[in-house]
N, C-alpha and C. Protein backbone atom coordinates (compact mmCIF):
# COMPACT_ATOMS: atom_id res chain seq x y z
N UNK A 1 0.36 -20.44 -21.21
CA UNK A 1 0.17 -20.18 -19.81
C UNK A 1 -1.04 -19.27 -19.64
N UNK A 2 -1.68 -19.85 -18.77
CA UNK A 2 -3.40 -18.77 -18.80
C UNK A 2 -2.95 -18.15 -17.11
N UNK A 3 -2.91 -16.90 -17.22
CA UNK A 3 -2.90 -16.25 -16.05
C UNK A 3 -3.97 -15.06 -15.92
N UNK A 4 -4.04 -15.41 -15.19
CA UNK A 4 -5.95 -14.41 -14.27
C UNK A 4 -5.12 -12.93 -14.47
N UNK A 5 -5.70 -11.93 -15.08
CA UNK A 5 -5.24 -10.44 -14.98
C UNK A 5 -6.34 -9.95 -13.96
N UNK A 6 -5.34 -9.38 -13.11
CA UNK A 6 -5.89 -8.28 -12.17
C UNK A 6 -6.15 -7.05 -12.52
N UNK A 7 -7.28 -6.33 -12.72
CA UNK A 7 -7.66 -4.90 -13.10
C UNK A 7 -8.26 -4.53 -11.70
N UNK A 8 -7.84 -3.19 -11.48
CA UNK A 8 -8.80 -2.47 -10.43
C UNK A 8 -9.75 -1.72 -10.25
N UNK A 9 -10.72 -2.30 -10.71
CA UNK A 9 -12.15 -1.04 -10.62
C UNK A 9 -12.73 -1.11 -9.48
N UNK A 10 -14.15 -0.62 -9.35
CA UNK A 10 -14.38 -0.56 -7.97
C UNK A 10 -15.34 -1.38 -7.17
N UNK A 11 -15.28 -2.85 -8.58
CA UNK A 11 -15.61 -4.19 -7.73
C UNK A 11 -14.75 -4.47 -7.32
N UNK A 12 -13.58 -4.49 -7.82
CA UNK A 12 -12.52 -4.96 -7.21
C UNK A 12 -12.35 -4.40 -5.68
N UNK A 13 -12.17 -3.29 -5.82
CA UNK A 13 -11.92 -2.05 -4.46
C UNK A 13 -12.66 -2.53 -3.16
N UNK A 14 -14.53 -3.13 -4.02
CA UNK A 14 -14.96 -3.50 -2.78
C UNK A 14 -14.96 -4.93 -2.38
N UNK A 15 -14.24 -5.55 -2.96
CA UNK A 15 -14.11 -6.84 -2.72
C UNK A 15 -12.83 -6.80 -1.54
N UNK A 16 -11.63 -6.05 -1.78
CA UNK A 16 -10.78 -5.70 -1.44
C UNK A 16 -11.18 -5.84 -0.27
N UNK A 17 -11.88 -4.35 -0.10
CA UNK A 17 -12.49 -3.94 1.33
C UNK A 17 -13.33 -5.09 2.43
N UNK A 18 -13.51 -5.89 1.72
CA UNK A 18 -14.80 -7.16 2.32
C UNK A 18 -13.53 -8.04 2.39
N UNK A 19 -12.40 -8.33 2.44
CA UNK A 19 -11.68 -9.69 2.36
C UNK A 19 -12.09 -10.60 1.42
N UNK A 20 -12.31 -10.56 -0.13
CA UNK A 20 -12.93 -11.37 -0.73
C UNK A 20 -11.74 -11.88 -1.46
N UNK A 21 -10.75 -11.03 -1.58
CA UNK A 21 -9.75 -11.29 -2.64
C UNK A 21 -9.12 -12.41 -1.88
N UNK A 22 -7.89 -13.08 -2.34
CA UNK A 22 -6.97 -13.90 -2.15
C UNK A 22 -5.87 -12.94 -1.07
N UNK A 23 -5.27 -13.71 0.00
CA UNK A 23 -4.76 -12.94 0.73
C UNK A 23 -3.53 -12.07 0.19
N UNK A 24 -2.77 -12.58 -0.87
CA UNK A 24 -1.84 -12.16 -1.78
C UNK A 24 -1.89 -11.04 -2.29
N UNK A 25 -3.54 -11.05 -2.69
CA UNK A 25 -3.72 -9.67 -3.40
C UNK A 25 -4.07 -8.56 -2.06
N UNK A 26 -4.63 -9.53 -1.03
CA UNK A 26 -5.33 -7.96 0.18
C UNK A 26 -3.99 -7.41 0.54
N UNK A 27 -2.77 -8.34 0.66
CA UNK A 27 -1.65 -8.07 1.41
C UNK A 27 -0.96 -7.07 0.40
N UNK A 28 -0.65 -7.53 -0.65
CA UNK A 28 0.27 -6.81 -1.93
C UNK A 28 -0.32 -5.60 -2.18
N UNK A 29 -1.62 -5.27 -2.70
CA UNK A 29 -2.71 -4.65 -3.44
C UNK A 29 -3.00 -3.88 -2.03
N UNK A 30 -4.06 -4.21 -0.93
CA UNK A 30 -4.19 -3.54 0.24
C UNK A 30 -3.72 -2.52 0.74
N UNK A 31 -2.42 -2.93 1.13
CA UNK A 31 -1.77 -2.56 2.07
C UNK A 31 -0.37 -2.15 1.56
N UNK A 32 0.89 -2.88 0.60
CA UNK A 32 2.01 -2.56 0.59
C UNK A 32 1.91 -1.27 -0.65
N UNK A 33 0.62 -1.64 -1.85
CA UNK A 33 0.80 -0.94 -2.50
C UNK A 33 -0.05 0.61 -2.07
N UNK A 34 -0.87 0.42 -1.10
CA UNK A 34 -1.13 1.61 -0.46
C UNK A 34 -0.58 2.42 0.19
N UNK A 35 0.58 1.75 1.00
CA UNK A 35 1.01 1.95 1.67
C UNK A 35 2.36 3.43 0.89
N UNK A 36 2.76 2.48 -0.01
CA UNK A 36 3.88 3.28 -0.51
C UNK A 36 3.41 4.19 -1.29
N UNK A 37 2.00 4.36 -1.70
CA UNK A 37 1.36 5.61 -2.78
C UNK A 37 1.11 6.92 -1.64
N UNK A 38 0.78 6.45 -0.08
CA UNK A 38 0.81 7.76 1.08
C UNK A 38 1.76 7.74 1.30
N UNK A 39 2.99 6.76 1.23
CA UNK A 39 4.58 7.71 1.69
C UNK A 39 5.21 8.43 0.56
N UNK A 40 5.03 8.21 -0.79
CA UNK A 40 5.02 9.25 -2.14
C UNK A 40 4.09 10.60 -1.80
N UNK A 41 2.83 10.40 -1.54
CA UNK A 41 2.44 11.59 -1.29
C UNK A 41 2.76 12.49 0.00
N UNK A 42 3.21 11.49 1.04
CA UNK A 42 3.48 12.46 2.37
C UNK A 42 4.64 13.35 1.72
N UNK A 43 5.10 12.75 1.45
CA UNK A 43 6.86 13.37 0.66
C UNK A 43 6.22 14.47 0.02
N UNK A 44 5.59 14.40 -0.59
CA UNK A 44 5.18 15.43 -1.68
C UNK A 44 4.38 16.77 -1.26
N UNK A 45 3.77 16.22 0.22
CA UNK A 45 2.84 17.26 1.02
C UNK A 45 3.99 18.18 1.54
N UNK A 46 4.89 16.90 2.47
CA UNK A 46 5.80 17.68 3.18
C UNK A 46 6.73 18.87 2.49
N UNK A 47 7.11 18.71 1.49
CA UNK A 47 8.08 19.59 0.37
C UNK A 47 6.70 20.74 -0.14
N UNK A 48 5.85 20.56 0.06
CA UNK A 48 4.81 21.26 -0.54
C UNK A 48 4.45 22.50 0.94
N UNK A 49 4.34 21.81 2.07
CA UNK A 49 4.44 22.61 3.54
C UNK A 49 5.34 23.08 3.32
N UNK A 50 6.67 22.56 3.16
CA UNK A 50 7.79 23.52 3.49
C UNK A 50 8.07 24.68 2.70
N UNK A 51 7.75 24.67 1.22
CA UNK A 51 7.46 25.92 0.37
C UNK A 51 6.35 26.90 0.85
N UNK A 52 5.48 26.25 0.64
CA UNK A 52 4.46 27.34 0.93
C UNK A 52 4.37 27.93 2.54
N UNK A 53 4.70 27.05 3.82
CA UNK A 53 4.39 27.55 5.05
C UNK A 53 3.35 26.90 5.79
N UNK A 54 3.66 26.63 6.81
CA UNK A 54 2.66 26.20 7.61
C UNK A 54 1.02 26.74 7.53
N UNK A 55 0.02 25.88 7.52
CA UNK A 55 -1.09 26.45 7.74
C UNK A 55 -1.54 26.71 5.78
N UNK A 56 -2.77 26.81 5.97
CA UNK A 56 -3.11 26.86 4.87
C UNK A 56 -3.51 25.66 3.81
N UNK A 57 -4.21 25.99 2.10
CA UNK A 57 -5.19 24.66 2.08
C UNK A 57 -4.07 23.44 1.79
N UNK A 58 -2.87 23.63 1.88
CA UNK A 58 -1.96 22.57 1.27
C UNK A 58 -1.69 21.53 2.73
N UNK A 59 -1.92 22.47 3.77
CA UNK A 59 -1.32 21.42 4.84
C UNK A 59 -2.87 21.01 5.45
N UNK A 60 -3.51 21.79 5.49
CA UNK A 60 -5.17 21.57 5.42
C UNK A 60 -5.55 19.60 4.36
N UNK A 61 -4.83 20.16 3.54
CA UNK A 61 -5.06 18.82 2.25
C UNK A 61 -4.66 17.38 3.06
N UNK A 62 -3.10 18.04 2.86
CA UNK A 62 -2.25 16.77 3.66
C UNK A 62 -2.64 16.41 5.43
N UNK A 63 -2.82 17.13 5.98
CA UNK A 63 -3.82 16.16 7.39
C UNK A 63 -4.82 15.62 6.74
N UNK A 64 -6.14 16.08 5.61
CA UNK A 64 -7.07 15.21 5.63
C UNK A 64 -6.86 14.03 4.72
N UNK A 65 -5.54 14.27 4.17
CA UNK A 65 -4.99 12.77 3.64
C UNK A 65 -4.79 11.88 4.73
N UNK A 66 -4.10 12.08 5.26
CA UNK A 66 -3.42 11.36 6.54
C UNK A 66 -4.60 10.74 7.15
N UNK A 67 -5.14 11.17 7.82
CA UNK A 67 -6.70 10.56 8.27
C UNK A 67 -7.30 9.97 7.25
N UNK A 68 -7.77 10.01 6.04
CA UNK A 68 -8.11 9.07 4.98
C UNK A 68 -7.50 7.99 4.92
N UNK A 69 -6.23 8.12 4.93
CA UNK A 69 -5.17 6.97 4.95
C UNK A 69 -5.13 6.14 5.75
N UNK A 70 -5.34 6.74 7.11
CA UNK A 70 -5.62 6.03 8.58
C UNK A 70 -7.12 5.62 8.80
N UNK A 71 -7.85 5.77 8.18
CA UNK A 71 -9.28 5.43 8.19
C UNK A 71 -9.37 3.98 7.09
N UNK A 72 -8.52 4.05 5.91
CA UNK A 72 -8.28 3.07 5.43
C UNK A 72 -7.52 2.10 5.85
N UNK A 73 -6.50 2.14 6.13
CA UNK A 73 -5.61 1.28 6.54
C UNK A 73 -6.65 0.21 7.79
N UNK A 74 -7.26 1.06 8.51
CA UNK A 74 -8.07 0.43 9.77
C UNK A 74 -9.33 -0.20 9.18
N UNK A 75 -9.98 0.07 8.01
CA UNK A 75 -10.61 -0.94 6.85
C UNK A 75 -9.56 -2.09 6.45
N UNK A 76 -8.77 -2.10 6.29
CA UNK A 76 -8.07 -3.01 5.85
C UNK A 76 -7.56 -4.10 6.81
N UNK A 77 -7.71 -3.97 8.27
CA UNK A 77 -7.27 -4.75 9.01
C UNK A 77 -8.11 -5.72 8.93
N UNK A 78 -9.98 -5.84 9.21
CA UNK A 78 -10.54 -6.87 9.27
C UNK A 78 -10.56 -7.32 7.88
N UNK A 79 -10.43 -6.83 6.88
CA UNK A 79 -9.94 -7.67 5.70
C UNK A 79 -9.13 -8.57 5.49
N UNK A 80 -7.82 -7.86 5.73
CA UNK A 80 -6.72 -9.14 6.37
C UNK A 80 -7.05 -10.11 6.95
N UNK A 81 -7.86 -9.87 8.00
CA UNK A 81 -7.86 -11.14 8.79
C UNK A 81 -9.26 -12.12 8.48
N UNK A 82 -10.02 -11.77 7.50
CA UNK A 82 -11.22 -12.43 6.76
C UNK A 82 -9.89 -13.06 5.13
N UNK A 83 -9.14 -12.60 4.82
CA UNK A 83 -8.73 -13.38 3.49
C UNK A 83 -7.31 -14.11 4.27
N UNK A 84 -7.01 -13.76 5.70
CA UNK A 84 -6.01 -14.85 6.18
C UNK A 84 -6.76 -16.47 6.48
N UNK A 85 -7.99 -15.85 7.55
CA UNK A 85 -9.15 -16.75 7.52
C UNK A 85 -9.06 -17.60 6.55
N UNK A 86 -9.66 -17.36 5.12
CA UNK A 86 -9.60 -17.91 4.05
C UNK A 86 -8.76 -18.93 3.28
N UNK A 87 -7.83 -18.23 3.55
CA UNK A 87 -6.71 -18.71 3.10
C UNK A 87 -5.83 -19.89 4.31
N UNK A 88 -5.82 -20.88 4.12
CA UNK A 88 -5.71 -22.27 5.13
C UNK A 88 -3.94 -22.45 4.49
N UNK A 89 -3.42 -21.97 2.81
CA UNK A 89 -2.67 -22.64 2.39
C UNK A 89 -1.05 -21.75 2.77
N UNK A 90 -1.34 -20.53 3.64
CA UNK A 90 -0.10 -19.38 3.59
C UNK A 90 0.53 -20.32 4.89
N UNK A 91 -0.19 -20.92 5.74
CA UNK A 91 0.19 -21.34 7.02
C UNK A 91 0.85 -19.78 7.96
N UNK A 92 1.72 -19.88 8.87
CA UNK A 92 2.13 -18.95 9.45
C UNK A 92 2.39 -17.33 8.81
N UNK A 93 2.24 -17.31 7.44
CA UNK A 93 2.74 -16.32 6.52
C UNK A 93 1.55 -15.36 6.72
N UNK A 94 0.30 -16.20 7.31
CA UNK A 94 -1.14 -15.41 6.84
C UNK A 94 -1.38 -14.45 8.54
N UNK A 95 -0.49 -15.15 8.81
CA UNK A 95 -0.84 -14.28 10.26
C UNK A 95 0.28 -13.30 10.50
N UNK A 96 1.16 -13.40 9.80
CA UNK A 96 2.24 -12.04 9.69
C UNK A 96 1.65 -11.00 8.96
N UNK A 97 0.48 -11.52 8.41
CA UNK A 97 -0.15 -10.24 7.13
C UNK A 97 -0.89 -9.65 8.31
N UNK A 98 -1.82 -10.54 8.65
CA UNK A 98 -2.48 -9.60 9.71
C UNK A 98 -2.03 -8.97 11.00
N UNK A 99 -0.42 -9.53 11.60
CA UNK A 99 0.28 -8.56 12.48
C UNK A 99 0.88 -7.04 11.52
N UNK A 100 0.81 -7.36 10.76
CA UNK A 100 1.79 -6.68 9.35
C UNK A 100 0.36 -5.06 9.24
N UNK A 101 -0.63 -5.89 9.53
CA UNK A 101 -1.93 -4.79 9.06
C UNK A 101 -2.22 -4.47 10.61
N UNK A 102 -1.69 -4.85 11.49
CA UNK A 102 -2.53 -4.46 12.71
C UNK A 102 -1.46 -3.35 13.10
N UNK A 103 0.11 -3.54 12.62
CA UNK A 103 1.11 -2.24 13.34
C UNK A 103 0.87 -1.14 12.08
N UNK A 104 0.14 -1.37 10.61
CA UNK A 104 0.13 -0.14 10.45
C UNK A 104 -1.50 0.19 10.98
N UNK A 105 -2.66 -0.08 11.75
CA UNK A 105 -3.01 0.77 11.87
C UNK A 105 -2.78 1.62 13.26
N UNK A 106 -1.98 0.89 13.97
CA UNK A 106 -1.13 1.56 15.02
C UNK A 106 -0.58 2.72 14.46
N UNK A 107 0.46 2.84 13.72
CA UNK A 107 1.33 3.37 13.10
C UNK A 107 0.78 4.59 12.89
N UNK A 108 -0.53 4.57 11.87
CA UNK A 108 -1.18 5.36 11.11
C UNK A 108 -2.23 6.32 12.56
N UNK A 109 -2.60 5.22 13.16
CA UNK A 109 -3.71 5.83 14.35
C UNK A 109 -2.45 7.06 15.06
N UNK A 110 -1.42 6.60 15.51
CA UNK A 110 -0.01 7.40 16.11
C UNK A 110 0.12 8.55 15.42
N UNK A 111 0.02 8.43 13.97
CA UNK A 111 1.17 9.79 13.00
C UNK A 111 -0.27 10.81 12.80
N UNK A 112 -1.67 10.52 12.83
CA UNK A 112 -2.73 11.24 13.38
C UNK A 112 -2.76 12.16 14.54
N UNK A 113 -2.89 11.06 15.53
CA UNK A 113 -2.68 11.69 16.74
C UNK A 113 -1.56 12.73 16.91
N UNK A 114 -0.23 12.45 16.46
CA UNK A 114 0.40 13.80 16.34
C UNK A 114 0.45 14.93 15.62
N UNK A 115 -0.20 14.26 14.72
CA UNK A 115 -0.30 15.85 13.72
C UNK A 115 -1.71 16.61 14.40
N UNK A 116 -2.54 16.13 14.97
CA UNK A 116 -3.93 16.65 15.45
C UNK A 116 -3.84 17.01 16.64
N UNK A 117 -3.14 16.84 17.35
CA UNK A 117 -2.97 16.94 18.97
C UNK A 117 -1.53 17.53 18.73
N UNK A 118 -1.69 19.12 19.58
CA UNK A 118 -0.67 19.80 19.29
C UNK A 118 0.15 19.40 20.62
């Protein structure tokens, strides 16, 4: 069985970013596995705020994660919808990726806005 290995360097990253990949990988790789590496770290900020205290470089860190995260995620939408494009063979599946990428950058644009706007 010959199967294509996926490595991630940072052709990959920018291929990612351009919609070049297969929608499988923008959707899986993109987005779900991004997704769950900022809710590991929010967890980790938040328990990290709550020790140390409001204010200061730890919660300083974790907002400018959050906005990184949300700055990405909103890269990732016209990607989605350039490797749904692409992709003719997902049928209806390819346009749940890109509703799927358009509520998190809602999501993400929202959990900004509240942490920045007191």
């Amino acid at each position: 069985m010959d199967e294509k290995r996926f490595t991630f360097d940072p052709a990959t990253a920018k291929a990612l970013l351009r919609g070049e990949l297969s929608l499988g990988a923008t959707f899986w790789v993109g987005l779900i596995v991004a997704d769950l590496t900022v809710a590991m770290l929010y967890v980790w900020f938040s328990a990290a705020v709550a020790v140390a205290g409001k204010g200061g470089l730890i919660a300083g860190l974790g907002v400018a994660g959050l906005v990184l995260a949300a700055l990405y995620m909103a890269a990732m939408l016209p990607a989605t919808l350039r490797a749904a494009r692409a992709n003719r063979t997902a049928g209806g599946y390819r346009w749940v990726a890109v509703a799927f990428a358009l509520a998190h950058v809602v999501v993400y644009a929202v959990l900004v806005w509240r942490v920045l706007a007191p």
